[in-house]
C-alpha atoms as a PDB file:
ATOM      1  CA  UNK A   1    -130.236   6.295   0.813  1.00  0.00           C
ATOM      2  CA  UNK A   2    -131.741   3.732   3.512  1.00  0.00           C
ATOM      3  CA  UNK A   3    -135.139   4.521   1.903  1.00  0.00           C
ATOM      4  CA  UNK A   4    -133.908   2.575  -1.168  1.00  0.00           C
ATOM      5  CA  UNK A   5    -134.556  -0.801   0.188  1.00  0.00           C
ATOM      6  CA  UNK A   6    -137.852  -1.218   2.258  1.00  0.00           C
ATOM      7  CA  UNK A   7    -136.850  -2.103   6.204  1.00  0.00           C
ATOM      8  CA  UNK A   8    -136.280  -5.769   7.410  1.00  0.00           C
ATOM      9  CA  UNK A   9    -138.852  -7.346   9.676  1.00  0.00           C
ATOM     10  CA  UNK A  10    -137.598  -9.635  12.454  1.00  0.00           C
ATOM     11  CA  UNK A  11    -139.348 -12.523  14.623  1.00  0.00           C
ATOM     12  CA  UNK A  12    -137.304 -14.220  17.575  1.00  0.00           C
ATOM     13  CA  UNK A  13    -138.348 -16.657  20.162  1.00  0.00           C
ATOM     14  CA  UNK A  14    -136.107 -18.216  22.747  1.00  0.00           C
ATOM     15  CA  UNK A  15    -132.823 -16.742  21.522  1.00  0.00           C
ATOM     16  CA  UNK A  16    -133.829 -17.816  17.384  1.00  0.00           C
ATOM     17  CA  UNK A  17    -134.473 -15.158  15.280  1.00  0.00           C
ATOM     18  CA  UNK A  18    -135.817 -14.755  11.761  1.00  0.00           C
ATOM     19  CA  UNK A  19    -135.379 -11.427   9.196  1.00  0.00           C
ATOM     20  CA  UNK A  20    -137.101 -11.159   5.950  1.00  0.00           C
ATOM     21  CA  UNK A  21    -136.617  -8.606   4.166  1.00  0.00           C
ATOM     22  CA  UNK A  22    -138.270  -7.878   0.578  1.00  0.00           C
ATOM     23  CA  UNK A  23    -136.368  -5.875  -1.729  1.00  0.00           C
ATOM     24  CA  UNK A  24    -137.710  -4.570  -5.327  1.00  0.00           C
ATOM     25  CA  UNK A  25    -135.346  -4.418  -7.844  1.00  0.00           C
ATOM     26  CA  UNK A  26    -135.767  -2.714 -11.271  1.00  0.00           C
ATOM     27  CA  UNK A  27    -133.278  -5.449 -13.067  1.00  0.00           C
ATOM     28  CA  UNK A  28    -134.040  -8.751 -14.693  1.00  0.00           C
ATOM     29  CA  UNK A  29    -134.513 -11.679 -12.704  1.00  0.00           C
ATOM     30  CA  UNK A  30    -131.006 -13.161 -14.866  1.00  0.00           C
ATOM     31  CA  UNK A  31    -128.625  -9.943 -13.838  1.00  0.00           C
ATOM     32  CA  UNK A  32    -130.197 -10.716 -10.020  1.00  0.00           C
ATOM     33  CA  UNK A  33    -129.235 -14.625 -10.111  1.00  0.00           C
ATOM     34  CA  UNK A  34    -125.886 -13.718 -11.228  1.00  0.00           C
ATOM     35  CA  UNK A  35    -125.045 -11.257  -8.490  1.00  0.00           C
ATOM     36  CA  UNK A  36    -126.386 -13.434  -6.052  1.00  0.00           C
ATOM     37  CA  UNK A  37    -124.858 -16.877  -7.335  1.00  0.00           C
ATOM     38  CA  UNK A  38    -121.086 -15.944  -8.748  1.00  0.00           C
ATOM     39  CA  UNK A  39    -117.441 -15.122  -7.365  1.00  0.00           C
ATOM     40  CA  UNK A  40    -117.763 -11.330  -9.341  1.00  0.00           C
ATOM     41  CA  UNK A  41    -121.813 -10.744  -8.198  1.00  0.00           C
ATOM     42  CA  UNK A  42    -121.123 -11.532  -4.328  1.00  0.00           C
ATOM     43  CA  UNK A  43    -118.019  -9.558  -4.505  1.00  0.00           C
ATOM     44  CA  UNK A  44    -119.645  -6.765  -5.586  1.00  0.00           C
ATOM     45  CA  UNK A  45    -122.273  -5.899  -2.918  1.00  0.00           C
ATOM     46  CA  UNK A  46    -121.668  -8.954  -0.049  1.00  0.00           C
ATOM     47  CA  UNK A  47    -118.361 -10.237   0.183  1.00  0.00           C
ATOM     48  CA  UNK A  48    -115.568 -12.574  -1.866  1.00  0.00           C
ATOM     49  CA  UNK A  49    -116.342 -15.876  -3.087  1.00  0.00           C
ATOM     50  CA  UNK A  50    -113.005 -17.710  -2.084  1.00  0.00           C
ATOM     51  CA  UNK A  51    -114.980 -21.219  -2.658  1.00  0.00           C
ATOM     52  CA  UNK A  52    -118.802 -21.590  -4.339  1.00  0.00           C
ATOM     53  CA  UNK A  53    -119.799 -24.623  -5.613  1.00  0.00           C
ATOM     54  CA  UNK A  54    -123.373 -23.737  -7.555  1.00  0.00           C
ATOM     55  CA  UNK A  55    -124.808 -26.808  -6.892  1.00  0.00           C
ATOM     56  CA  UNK A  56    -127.431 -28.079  -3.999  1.00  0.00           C
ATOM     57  CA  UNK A  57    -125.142 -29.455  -1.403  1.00  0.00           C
ATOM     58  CA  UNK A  58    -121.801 -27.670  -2.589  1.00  0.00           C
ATOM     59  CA  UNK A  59    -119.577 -25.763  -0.264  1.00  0.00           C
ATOM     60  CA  UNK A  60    -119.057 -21.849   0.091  1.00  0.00           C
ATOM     61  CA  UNK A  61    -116.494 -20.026   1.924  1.00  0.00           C
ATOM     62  CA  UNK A  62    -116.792 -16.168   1.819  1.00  0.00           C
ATOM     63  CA  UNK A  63    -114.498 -13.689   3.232  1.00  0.00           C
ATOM     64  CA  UNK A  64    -116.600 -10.755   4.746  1.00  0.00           C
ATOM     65  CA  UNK A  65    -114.495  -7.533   3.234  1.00  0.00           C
ATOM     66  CA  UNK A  66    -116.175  -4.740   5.073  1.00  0.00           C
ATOM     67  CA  UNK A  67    -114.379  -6.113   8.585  1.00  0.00           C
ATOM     68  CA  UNK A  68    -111.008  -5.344   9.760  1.00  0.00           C
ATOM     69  CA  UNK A  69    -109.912  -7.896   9.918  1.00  0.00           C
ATOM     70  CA  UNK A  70    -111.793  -9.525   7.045  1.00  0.00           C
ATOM     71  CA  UNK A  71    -114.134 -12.263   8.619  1.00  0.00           C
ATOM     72  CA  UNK A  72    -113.863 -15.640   6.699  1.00  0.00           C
ATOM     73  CA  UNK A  73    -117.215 -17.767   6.747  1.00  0.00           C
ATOM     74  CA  UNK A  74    -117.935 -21.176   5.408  1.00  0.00           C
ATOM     75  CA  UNK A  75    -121.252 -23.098   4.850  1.00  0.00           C
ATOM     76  CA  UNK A  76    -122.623 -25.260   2.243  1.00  0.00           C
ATOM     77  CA  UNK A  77    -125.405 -24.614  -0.685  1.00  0.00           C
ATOM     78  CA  UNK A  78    -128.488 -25.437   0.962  1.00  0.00           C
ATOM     79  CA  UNK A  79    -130.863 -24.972  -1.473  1.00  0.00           C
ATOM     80  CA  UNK A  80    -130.420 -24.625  -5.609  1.00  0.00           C
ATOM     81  CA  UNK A  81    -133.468 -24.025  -7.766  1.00  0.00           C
ATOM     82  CA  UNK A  82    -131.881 -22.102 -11.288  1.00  0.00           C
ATOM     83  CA  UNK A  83    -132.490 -18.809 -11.528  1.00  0.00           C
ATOM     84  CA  UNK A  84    -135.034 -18.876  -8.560  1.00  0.00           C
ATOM     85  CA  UNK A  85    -134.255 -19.841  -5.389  1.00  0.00           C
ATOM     86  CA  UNK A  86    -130.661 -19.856  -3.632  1.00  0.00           C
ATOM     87  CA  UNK A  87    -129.605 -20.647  -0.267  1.00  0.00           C
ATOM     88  CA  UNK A  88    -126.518 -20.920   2.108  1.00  0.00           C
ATOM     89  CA  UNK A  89    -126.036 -21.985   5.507  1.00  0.00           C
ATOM     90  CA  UNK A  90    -123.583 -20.198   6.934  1.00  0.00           C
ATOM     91  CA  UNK A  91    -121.237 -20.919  10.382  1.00  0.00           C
ATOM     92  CA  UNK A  92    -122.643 -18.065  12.322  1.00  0.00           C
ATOM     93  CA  UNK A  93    -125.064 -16.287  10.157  1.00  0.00           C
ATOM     94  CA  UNK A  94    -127.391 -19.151   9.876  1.00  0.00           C
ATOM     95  CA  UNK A  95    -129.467 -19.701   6.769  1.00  0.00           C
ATOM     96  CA  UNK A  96    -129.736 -17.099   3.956  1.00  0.00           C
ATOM     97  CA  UNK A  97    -132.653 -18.093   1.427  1.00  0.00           C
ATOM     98  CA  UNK A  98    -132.735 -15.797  -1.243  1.00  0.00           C
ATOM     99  CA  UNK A  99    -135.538 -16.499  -3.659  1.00  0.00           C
ATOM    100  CA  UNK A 100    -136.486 -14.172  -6.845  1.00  0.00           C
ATOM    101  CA  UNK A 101    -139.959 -13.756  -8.658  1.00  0.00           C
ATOM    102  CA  UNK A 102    -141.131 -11.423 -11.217  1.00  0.00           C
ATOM    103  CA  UNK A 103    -141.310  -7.924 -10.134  1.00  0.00           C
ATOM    104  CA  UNK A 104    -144.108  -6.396 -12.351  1.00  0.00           C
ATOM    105  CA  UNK A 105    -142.122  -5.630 -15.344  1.00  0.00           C
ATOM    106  CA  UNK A 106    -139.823  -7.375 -17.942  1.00  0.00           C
ATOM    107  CA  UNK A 107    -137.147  -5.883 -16.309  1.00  0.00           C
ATOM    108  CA  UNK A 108    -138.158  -6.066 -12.680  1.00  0.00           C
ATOM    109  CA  UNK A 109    -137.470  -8.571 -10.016  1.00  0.00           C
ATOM    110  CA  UNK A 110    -138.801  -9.115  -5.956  1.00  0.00           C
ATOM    111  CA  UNK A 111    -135.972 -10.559  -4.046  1.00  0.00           C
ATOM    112  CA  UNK A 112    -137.781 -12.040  -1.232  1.00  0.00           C
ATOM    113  CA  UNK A 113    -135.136 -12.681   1.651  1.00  0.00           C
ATOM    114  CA  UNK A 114    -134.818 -14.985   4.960  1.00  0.00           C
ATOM    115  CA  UNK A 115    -132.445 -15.099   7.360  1.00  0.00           C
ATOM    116  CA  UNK A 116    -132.598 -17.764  10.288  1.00  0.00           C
ATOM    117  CA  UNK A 117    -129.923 -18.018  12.760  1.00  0.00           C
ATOM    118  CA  UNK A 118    -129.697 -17.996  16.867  1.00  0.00           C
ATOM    119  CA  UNK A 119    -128.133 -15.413  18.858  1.00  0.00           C
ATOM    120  CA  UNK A 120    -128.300 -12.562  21.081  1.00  0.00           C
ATOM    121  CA  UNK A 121    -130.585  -9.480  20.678  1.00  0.00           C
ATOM    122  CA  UNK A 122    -127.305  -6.943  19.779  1.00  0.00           C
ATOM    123  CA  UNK A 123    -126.374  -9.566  17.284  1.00  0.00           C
ATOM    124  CA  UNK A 124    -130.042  -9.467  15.576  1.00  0.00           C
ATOM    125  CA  UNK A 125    -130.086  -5.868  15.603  1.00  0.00           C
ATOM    126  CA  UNK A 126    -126.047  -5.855  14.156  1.00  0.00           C
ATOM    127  CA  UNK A 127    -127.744  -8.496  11.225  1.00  0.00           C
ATOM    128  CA  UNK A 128    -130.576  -6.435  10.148  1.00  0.00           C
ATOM    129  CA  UNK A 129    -128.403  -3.124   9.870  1.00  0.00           C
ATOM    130  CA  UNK A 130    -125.894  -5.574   8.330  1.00  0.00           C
ATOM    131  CA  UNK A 131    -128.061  -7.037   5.717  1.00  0.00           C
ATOM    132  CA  UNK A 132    -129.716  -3.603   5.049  1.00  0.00           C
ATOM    133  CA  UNK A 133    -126.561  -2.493   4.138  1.00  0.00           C
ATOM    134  CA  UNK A 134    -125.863  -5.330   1.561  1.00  0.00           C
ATOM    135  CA  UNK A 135    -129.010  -4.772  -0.173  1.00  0.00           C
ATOM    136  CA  UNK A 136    -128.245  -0.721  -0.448  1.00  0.00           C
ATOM    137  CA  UNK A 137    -124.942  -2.567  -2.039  1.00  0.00           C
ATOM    138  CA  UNK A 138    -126.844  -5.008  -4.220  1.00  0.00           C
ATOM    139  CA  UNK A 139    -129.113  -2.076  -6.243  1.00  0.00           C
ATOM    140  CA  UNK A 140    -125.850   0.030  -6.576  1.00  0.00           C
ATOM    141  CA  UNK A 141    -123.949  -2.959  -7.457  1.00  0.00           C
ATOM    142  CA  UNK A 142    -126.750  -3.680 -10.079  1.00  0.00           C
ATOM    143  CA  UNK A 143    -126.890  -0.234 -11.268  1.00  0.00           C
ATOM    144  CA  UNK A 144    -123.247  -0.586 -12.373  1.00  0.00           C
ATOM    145  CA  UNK A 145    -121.589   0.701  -9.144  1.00  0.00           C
ATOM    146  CA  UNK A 146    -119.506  -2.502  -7.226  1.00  0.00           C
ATOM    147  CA  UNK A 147    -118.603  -1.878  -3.612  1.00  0.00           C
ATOM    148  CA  UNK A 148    -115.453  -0.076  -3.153  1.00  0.00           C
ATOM    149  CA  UNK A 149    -114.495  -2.575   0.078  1.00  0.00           C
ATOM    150  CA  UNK A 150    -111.356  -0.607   0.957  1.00  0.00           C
ATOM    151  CA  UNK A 151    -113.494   2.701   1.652  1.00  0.00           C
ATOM    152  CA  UNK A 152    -115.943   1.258   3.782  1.00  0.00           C
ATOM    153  CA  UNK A 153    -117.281   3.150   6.812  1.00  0.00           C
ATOM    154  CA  UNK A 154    -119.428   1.539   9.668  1.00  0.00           C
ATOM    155  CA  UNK A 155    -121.203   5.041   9.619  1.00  0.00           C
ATOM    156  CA  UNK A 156    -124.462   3.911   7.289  1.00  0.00           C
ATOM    157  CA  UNK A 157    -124.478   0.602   9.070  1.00  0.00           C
ATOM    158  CA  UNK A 158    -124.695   2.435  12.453  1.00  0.00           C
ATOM    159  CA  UNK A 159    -127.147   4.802  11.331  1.00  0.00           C
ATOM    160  CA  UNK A 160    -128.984   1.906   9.882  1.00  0.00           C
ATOM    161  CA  UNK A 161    -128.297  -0.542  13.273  1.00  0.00           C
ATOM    162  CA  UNK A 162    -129.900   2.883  15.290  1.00  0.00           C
ATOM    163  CA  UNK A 163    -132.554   2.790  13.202  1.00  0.00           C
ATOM    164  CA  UNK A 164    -133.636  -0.897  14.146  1.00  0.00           C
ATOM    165  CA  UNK A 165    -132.920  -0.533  17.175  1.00  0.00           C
ATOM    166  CA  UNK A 166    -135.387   2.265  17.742  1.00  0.00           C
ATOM    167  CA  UNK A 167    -138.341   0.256  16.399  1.00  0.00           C
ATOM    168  CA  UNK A 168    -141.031  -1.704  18.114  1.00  0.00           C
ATOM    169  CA  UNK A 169    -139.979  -5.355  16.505  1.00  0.00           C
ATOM    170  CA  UNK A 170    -142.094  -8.458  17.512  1.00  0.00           C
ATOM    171  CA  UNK A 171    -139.039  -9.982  19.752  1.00  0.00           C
ATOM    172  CA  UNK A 172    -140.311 -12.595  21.821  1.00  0.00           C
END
């Protein structure tokens, strides 16, 4: 299932760390936006919208449902371009860009991700497995299947976490 979504890359220096990942997705660039910009897309593959303001400079506060208990986060919209280019800056997880372009087809999209943030090693290792697992969320979500939140297992994000863990990663 992991082979769905291509692996994260990760740079750190001096206890900042940066992930990209770049994730195909065979789904318009509109169905994409949606999931990554509304209440009922983020609920779906990364957690509940209890605030989102879609607008540069408005405030977010999402509540983290695969935790127990849930984990409540709050940030502000740090970037806004329509239907391109998203971003929130989250209290502990940092900044998230998410920025689509055209995948190839009419109906495919690139979601080119970034994720800067400080912290220790574990915690960059937990955040790649983490945001792995979103993204294997995101296609299923896309494909029609939402996260079922209440059946979660940390199983696939261990497996996933072991995986990182056992690569060579350019951590200095």
């Amino acid at each position: 299932m992991a082979d769905q979504i291509p692996p994260g890359t990760s740079e750190s220096h001096d206890g900042s760390h940066v992930l990209r990942f770049v994730v195909p997705l065979p789904h318009p660039e509109e169905r994409v936006w949606l999931a990554l910009t509304t209440p009922g897309g983020l609920r779906g593959w990364l957690a509940e919208a209890e605030v989102l303001q879609n607008r540069l400079g408005g405030e977010v506060v999402l509540r983290w449902l695969n935790t127990a208990p849930t984990t409540l986060v709050s940030g502000t919209v740090t970037a806004w371009d329509l239907e391109r280019v998203v971003e929130y800056t989250l209290q502990t997880h940092g900044r998230a860009r998410f920025h689509l372009e055209p995948g190839g087809g009419p109906r495919a999209t690139v979601l080119r991700f970034t994720n800067e943030f400080r912290g220790t090693e574990d915690f960059r290792l937990d955040c790649l497995a983490g945001w792995h697992d979103h993204f294997l969320y995101l296609a299923d979500s896309l494909d029609g299947h939402l996260a079922d939140w209440p059946s979660w297992s940390r199983a696939r994000w261990q497996e996933l976490r072991d995986q990182y863990e056992a690569r060579d990663f350019d951590a200095t």
